[in-house]
PDB file of N, CA and C in Angstrom:
ATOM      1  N   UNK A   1     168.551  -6.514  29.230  1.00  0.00           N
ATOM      2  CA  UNK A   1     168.208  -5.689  28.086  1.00  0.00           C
ATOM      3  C   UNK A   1     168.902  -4.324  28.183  1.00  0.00           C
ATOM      4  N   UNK A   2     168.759  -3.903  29.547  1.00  0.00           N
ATOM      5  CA  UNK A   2     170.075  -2.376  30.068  1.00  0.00           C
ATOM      6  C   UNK A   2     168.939  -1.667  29.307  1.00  0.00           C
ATOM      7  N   UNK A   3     167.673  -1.538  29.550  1.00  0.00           N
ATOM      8  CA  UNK A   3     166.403  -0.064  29.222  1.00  0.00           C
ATOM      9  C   UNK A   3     167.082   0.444  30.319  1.00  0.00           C
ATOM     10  N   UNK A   4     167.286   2.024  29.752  1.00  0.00           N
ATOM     11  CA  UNK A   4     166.747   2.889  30.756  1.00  0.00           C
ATOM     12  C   UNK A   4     165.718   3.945  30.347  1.00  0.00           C
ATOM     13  N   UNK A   5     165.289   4.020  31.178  1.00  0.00           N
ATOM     14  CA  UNK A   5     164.091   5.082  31.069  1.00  0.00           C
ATOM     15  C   UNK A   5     164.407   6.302  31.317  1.00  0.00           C
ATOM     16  N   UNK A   6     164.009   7.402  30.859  1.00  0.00           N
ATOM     17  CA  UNK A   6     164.472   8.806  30.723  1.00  0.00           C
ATOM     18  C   UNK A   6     163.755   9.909  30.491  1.00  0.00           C
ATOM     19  N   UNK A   7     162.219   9.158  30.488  1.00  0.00           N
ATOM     20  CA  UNK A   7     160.783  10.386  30.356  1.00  0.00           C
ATOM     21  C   UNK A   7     160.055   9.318  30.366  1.00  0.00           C
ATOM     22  N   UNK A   8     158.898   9.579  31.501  1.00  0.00           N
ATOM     23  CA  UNK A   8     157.785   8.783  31.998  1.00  0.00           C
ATOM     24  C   UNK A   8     156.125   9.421  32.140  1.00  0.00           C
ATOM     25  N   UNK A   9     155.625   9.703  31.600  1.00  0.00           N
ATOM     26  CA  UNK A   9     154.107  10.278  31.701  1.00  0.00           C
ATOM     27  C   UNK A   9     153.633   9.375  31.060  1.00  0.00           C
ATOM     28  N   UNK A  10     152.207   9.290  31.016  1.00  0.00           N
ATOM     29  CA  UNK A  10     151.091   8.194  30.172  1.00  0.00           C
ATOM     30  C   UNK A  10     151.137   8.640  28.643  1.00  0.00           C
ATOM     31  N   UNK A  11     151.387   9.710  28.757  1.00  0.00           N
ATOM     32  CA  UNK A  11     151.313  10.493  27.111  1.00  0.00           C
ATOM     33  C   UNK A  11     152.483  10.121  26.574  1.00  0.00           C
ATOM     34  N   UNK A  12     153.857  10.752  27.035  1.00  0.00           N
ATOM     35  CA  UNK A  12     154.612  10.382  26.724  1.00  0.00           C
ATOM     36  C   UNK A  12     156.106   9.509  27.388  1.00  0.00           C
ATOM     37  N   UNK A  13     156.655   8.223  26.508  1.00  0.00           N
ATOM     38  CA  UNK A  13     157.634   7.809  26.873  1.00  0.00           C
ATOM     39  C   UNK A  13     159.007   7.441  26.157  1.00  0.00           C
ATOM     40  N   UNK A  14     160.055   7.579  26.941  1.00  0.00           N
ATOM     41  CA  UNK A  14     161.395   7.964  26.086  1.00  0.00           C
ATOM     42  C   UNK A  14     161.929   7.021  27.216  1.00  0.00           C
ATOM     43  N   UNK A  15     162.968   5.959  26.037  1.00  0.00           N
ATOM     44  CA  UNK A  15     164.240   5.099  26.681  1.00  0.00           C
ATOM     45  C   UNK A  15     165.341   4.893  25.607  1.00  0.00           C
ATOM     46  N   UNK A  16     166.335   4.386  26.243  1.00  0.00           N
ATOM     47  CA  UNK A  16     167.472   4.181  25.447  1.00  0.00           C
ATOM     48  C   UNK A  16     168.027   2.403  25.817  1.00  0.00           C
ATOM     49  N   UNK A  17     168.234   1.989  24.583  1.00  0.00           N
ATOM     50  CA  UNK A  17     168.599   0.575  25.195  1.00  0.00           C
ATOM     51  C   UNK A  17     169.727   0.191  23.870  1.00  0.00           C
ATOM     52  N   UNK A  18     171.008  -0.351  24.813  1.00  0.00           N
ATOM     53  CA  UNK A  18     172.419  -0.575  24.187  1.00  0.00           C
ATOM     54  C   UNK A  18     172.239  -2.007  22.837  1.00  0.00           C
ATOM     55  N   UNK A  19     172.447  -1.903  22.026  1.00  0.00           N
ATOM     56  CA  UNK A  19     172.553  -2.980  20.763  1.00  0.00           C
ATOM     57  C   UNK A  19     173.552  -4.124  21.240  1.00  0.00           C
ATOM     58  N   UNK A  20     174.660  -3.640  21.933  1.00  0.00           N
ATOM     59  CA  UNK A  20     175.518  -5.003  22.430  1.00  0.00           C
ATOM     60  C   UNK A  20     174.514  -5.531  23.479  1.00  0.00           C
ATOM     61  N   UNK A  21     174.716  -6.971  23.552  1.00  0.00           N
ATOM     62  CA  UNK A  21     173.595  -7.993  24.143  1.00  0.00           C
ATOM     63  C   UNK A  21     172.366  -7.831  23.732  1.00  0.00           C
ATOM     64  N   UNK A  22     171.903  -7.068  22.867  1.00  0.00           N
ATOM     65  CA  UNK A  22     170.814  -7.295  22.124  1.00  0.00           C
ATOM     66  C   UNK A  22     170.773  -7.919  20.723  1.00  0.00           C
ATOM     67  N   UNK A  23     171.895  -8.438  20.300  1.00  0.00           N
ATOM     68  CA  UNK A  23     171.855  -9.014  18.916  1.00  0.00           C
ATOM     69  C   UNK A  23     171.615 -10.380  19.028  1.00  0.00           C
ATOM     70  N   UNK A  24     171.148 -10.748  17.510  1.00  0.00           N
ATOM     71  CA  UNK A  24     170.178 -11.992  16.712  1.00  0.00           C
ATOM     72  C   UNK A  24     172.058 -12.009  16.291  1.00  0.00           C
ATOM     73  N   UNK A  25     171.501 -13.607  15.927  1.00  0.00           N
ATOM     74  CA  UNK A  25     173.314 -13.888  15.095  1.00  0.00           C
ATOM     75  C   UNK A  25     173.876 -13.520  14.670  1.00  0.00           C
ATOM     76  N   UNK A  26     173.433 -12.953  13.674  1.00  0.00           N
ATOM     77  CA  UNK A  26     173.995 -12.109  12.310  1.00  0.00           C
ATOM     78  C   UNK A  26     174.547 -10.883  13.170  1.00  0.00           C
ATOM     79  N   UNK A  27     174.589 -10.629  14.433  1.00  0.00           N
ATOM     80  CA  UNK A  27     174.688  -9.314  15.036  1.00  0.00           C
ATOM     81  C   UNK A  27     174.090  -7.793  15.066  1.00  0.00           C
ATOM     82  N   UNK A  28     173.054  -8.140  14.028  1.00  0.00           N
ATOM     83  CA  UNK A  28     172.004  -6.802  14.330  1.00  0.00           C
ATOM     84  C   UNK A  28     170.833  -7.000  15.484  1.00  0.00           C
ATOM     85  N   UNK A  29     170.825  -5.314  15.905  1.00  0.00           N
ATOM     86  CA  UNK A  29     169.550  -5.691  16.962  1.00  0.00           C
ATOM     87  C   UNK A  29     168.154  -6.579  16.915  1.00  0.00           C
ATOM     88  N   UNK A  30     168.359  -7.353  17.656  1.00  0.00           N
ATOM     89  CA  UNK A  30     167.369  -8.531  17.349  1.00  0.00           C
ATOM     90  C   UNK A  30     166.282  -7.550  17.208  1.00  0.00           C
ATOM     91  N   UNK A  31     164.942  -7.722  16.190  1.00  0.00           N
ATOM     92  CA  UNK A  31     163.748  -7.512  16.228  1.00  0.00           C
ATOM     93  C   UNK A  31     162.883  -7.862  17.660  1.00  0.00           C
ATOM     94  N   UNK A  32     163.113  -8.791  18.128  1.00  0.00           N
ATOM     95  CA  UNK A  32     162.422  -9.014  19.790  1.00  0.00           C
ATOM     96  C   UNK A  32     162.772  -7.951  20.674  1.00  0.00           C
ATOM     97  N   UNK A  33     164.124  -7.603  20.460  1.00  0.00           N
ATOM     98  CA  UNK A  33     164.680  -6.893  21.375  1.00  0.00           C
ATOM     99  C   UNK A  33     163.723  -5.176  21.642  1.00  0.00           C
ATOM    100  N   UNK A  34     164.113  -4.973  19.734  1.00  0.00           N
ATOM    101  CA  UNK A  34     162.673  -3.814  19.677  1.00  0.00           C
ATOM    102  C   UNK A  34     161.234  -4.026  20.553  1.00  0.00           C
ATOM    103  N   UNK A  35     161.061  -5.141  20.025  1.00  0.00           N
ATOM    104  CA  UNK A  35     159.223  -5.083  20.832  1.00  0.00           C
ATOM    105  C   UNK A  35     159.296  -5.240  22.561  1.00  0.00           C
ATOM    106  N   UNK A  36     160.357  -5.596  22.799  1.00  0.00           N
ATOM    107  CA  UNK A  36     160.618  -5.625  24.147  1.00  0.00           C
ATOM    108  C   UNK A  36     160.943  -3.745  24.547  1.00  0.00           C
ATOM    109  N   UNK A  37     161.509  -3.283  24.066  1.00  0.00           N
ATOM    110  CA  UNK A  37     161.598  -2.016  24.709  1.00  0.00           C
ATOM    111  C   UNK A  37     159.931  -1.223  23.787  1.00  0.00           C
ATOM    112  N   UNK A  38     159.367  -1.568  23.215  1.00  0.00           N
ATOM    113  CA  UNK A  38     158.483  -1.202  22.743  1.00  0.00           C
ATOM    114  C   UNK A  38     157.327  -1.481  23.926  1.00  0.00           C
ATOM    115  N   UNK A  39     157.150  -2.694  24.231  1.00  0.00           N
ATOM    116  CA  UNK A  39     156.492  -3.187  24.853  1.00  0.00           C
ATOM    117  C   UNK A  39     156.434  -2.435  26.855  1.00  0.00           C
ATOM    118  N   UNK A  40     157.313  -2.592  26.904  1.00  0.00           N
ATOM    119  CA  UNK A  40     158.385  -1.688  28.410  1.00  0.00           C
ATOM    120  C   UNK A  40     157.542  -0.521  28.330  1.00  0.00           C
ATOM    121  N   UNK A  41     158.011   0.549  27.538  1.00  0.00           N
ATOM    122  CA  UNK A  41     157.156   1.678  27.473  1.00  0.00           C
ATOM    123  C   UNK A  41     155.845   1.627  27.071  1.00  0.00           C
ATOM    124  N   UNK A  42     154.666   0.804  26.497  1.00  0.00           N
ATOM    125  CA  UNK A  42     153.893   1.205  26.073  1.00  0.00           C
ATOM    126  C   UNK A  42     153.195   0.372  28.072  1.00  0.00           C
ATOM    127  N   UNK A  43     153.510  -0.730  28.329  1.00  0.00           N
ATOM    128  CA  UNK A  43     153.147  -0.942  29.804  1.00  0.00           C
ATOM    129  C   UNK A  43     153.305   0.148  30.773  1.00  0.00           C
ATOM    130  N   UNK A  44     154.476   0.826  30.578  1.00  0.00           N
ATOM    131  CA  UNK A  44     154.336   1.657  31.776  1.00  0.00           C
ATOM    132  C   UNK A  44     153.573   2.624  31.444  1.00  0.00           C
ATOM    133  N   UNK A  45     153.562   3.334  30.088  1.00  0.00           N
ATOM    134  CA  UNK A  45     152.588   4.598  30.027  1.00  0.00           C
ATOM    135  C   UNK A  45     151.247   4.037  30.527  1.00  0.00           C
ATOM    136  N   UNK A  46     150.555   2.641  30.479  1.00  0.00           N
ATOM    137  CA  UNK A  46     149.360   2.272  30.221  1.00  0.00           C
ATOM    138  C   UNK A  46     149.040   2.329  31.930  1.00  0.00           C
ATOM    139  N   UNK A  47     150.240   1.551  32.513  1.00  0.00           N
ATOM    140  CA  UNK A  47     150.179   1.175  34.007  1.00  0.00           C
ATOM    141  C   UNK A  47     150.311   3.139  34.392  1.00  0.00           C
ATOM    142  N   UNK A  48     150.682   3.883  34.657  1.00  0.00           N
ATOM    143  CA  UNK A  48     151.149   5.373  34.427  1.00  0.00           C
ATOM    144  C   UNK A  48     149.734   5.389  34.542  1.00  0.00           C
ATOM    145  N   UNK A  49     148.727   5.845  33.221  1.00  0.00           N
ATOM    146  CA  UNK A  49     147.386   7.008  33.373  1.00  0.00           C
ATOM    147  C   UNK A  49     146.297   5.887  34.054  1.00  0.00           C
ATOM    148  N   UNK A  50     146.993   4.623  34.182  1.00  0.00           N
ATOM    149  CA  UNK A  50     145.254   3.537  35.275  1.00  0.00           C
ATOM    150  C   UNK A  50     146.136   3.857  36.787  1.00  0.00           C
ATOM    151  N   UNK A  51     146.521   4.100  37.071  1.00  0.00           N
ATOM    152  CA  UNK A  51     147.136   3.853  38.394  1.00  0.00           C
ATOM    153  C   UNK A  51     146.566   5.160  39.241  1.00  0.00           C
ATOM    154  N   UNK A  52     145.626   4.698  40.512  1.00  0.00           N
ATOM    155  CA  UNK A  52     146.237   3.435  41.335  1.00  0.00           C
ATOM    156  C   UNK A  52     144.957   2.594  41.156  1.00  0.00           C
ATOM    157  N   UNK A  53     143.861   2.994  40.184  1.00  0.00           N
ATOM    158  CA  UNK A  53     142.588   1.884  40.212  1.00  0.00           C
ATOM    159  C   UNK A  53     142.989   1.367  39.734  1.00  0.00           C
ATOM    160  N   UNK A  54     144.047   1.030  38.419  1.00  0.00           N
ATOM    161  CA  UNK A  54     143.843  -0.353  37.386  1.00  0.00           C
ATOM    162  C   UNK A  54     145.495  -0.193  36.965  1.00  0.00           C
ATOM    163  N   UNK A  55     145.609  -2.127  36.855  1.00  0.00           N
ATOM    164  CA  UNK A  55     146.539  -2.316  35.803  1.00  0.00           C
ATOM    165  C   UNK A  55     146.786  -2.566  35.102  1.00  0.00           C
ATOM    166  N   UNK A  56     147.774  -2.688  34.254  1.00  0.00           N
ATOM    167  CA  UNK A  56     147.979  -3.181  32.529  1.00  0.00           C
ATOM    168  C   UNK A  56     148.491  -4.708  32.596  1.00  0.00           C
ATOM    169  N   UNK A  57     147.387  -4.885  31.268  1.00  0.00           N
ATOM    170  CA  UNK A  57     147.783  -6.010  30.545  1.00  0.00           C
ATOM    171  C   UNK A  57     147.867  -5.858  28.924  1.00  0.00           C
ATOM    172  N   UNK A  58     149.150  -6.482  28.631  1.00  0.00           N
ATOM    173  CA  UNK A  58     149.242  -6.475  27.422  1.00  0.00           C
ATOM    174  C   UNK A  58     147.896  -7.548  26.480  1.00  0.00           C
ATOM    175  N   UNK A  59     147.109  -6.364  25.144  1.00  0.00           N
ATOM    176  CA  UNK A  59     146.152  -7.080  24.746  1.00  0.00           C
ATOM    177  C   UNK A  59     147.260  -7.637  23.020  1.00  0.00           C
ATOM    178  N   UNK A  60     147.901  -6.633  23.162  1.00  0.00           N
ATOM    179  CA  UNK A  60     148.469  -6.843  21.171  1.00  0.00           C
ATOM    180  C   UNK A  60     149.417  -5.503  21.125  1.00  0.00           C
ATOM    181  N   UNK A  61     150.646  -6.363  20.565  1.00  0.00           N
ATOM    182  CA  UNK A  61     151.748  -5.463  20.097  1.00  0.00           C
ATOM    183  C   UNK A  61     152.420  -6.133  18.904  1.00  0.00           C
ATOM    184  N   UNK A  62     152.313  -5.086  17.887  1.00  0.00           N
ATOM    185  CA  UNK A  62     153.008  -5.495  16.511  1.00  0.00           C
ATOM    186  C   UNK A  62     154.146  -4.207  16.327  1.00  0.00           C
ATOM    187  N   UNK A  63     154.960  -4.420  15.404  1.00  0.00           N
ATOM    188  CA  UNK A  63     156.047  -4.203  15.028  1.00  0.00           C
ATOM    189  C   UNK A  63     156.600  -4.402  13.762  1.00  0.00           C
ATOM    190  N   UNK A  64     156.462  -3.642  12.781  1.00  0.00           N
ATOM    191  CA  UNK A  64     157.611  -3.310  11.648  1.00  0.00           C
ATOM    192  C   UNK A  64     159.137  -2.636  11.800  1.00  0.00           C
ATOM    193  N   UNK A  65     160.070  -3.599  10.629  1.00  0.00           N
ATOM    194  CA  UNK A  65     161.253  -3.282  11.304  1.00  0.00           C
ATOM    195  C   UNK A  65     161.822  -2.690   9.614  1.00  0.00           C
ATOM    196  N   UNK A  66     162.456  -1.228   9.692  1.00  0.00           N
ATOM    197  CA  UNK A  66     162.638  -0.628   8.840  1.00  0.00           C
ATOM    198  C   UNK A  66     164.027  -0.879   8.677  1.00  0.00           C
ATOM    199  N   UNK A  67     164.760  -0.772   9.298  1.00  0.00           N
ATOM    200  CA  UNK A  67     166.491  -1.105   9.144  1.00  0.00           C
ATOM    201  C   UNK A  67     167.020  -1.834  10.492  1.00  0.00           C
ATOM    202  N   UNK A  68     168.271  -2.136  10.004  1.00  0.00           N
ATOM    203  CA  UNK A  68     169.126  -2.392  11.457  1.00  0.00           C
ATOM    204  C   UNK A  68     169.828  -1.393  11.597  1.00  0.00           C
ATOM    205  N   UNK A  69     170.428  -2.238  13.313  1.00  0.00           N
ATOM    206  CA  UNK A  69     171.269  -1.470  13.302  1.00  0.00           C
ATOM    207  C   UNK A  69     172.521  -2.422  14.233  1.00  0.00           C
ATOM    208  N   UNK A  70     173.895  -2.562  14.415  1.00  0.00           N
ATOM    209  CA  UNK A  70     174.740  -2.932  14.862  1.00  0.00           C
ATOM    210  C   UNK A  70     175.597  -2.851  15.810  1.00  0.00           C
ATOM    211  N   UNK A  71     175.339  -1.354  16.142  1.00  0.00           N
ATOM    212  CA  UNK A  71     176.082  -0.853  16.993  1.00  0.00           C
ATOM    213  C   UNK A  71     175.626   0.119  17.829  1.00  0.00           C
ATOM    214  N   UNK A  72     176.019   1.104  18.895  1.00  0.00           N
ATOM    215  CA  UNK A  72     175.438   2.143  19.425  1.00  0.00           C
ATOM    216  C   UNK A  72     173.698   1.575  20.534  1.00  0.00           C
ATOM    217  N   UNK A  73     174.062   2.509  20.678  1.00  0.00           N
ATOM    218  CA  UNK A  73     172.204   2.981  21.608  1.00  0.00           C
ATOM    219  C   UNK A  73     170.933   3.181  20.373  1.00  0.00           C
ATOM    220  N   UNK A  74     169.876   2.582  21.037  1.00  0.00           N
ATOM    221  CA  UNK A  74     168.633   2.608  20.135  1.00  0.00           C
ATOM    222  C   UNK A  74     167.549   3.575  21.444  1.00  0.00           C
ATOM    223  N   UNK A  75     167.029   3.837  20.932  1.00  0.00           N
ATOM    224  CA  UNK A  75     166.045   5.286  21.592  1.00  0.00           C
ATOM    225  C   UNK A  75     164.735   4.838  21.352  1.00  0.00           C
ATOM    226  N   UNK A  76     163.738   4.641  21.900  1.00  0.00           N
ATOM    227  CA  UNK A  76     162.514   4.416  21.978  1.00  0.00           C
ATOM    228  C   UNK A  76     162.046   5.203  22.153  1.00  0.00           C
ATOM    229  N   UNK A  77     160.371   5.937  21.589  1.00  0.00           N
ATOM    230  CA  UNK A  77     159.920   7.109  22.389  1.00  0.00           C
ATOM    231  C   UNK A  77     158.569   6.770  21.503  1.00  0.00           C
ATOM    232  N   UNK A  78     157.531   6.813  22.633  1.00  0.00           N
ATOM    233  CA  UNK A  78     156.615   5.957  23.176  1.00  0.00           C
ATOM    234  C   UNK A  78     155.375   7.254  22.713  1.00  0.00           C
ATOM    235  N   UNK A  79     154.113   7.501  22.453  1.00  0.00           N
ATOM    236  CA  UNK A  79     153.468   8.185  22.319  1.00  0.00           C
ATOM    237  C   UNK A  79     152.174   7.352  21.919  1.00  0.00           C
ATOM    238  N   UNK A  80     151.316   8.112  23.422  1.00  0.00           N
ATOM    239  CA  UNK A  80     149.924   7.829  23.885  1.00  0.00           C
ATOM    240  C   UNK A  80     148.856   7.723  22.145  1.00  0.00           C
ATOM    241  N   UNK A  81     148.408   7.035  21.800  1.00  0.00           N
ATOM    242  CA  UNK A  81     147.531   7.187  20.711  1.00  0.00           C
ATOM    243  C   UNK A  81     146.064   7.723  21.495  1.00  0.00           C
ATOM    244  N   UNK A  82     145.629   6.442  22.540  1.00  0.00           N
ATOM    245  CA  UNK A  82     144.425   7.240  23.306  1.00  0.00           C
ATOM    246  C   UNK A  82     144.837   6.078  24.648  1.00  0.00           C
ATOM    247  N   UNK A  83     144.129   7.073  25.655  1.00  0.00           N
ATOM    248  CA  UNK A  83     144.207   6.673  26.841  1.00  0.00           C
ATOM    249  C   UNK A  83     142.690   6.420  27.744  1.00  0.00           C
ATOM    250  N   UNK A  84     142.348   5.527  27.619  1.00  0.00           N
ATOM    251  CA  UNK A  84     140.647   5.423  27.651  1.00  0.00           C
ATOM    252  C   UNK A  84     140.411   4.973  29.407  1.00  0.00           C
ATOM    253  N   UNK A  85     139.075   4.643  29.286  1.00  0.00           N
ATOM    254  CA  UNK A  85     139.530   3.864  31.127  1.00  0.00           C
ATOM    255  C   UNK A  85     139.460   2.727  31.050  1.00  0.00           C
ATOM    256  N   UNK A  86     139.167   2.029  29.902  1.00  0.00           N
ATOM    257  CA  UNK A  86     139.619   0.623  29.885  1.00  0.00           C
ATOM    258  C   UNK A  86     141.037  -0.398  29.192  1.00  0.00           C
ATOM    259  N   UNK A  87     141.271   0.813  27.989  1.00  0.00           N
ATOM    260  CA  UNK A  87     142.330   0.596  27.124  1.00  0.00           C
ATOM    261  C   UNK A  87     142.990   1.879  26.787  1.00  0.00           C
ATOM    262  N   UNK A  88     144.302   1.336  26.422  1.00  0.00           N
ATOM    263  CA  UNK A  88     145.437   2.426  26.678  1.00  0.00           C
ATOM    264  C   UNK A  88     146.265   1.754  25.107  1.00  0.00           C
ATOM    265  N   UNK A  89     146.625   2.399  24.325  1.00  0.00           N
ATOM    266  CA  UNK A  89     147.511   2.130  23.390  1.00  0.00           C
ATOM    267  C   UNK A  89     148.270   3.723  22.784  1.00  0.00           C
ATOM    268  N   UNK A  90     149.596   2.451  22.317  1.00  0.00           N
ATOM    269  CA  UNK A  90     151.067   3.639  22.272  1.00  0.00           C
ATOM    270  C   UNK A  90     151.367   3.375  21.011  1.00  0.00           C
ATOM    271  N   UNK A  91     151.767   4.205  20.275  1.00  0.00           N
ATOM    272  CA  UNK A  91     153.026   4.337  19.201  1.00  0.00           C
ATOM    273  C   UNK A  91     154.298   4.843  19.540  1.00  0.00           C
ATOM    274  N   UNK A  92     155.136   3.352  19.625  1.00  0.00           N
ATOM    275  CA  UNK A  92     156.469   3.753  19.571  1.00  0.00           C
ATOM    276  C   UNK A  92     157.332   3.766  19.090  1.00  0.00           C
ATOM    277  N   UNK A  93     157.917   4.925  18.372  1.00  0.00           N
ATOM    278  CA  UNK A  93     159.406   4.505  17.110  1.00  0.00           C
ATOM    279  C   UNK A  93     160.890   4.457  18.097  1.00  0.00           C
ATOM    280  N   UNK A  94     161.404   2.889  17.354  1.00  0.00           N
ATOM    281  CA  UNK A  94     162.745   3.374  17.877  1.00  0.00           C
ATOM    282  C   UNK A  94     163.535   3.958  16.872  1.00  0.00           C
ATOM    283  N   UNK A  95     164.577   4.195  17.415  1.00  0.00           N
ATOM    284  CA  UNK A  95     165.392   5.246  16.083  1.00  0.00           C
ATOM    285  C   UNK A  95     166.863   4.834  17.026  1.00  0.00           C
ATOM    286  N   UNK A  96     168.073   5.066  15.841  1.00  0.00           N
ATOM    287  CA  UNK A  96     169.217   4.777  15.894  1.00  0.00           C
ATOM    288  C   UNK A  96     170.083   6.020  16.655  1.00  0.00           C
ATOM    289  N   UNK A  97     170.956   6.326  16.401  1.00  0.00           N
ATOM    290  CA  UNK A  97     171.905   7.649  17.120  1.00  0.00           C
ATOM    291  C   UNK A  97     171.858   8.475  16.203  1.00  0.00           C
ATOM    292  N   UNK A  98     171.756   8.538  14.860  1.00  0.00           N
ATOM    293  CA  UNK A  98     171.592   9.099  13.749  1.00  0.00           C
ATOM    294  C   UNK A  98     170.036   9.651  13.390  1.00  0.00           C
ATOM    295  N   UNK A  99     169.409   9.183  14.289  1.00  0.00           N
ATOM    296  CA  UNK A  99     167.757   9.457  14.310  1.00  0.00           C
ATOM    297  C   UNK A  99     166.892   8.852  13.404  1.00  0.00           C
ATOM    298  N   UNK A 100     167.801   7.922  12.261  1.00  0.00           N
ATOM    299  CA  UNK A 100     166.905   7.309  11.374  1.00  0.00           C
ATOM    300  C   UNK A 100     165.979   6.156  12.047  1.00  0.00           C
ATOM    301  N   UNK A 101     164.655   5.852  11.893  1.00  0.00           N
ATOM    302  CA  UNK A 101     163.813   4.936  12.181  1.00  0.00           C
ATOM    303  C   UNK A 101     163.770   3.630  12.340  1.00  0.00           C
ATOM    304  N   UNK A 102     164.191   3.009  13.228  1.00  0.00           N
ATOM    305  CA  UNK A 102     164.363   1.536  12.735  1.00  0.00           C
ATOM    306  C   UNK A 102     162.970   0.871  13.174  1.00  0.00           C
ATOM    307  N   UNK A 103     162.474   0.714  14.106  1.00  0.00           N
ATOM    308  CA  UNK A 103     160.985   0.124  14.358  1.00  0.00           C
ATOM    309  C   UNK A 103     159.742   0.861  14.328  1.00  0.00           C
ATOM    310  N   UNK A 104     159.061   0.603  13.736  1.00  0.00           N
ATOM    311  CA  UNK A 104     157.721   1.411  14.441  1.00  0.00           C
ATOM    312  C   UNK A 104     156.383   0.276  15.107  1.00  0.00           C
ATOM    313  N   UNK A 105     156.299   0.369  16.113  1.00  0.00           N
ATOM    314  CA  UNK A 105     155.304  -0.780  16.737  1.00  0.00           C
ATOM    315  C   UNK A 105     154.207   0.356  17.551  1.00  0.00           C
ATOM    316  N   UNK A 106     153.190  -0.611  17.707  1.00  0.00           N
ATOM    317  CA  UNK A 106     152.185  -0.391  18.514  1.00  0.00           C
ATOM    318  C   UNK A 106     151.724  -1.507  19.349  1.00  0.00           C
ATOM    319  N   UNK A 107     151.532  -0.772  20.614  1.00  0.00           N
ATOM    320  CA  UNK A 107     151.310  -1.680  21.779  1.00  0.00           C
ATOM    321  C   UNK A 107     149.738  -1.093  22.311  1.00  0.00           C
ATOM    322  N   UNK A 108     149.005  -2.434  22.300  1.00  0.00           N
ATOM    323  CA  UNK A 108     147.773  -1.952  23.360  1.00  0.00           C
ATOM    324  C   UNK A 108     147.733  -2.300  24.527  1.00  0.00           C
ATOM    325  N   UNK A 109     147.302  -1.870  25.603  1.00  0.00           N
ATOM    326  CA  UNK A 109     146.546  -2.494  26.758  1.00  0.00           C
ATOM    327  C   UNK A 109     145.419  -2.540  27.848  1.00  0.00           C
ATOM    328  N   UNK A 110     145.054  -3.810  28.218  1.00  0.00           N
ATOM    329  CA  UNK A 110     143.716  -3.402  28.999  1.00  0.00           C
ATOM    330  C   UNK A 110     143.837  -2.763  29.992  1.00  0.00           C
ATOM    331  N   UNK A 111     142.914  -1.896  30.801  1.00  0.00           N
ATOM    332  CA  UNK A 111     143.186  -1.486  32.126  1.00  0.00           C
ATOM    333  C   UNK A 111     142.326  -2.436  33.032  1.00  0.00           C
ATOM    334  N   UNK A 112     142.575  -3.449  33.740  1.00  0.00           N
ATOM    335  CA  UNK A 112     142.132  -4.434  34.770  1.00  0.00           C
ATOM    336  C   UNK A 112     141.629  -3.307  35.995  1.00  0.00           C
ATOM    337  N   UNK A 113     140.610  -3.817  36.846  1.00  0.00           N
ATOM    338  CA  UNK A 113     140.956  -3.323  38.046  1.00  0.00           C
ATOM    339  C   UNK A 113     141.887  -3.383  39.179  1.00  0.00           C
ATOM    340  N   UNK A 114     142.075  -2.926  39.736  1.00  0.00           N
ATOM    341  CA  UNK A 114     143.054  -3.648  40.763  1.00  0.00           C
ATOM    342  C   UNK A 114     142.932  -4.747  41.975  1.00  0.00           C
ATOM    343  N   UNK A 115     142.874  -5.375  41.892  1.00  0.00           N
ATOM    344  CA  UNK A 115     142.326  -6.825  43.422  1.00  0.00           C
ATOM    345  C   UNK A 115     142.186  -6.064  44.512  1.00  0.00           C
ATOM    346  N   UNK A 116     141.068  -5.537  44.875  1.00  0.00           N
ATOM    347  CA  UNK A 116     140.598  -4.969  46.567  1.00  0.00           C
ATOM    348  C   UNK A 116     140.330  -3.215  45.935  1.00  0.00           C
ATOM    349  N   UNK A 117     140.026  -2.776  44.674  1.00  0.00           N
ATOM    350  CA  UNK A 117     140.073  -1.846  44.396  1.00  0.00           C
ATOM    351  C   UNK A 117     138.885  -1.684  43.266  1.00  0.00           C
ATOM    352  N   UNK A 118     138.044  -0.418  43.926  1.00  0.00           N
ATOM    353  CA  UNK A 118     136.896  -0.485  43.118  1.00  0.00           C
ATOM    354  C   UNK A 118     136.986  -0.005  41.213  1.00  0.00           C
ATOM    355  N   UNK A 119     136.130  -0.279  40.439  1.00  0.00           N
ATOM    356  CA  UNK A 119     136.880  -0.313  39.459  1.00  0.00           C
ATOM    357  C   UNK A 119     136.354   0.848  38.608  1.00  0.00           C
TER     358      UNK A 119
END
């Protein structure tokens, strides 16, 4: 997928991920590809504010897709909606090089305890 990550807190998260090897046939960034870097950041912010009592599991992530795009770097940036002690959910827009919007998804997740770790 080539995420990299580039700002990591539970509140907030920022990545960049390349459109070549991310395209659907037609050659625009696959829509999966979005919820996958959507998904990336909204786990780590979640895994991020439970850690080291609890970890994330993805409960539900949806995704609207406003445009494509074909070419260039896509930017993800991830923002905490609430961070609870059991559930953690993000809003993340990706956006193009031009800054226009192409996804907006939301990711939730549970906070598990950790195996040998009180909860």
């Amino acid at each position: 997928m080539g995420i990299e990550i580039l700002e990591a807190t539970p509140e907030r998260l920022v990545a960049t991920m390349p459109v070549e090897g991310n395209q659907q046939i037609a050659g625009l960034l696959h829509g999966g590809a979005s919820c996958v870097l959507a998904e990336t950041l909204g786990s780590i912010g979640a895994t991020l504010h439970g850690w080291p009592h609890s970890l994330a599991v993805g409960l539900d992530i949806n995704a609207t897709h406003h445009r494509s795009a074909t070419s260039g770097v896509v930017t993800g940036t991830a923002t905490a909606i609430t961070l609870g002690r059991t559930i953690a959910s993000h809003e993340v827009v990706v956006t193009d090089e031009d800054g226009r919007r192409l996804c907006t998804a939301r990711i939730t997740n549970l906070l598990r305890p950790r195996p040998g770790r009180p909860g």
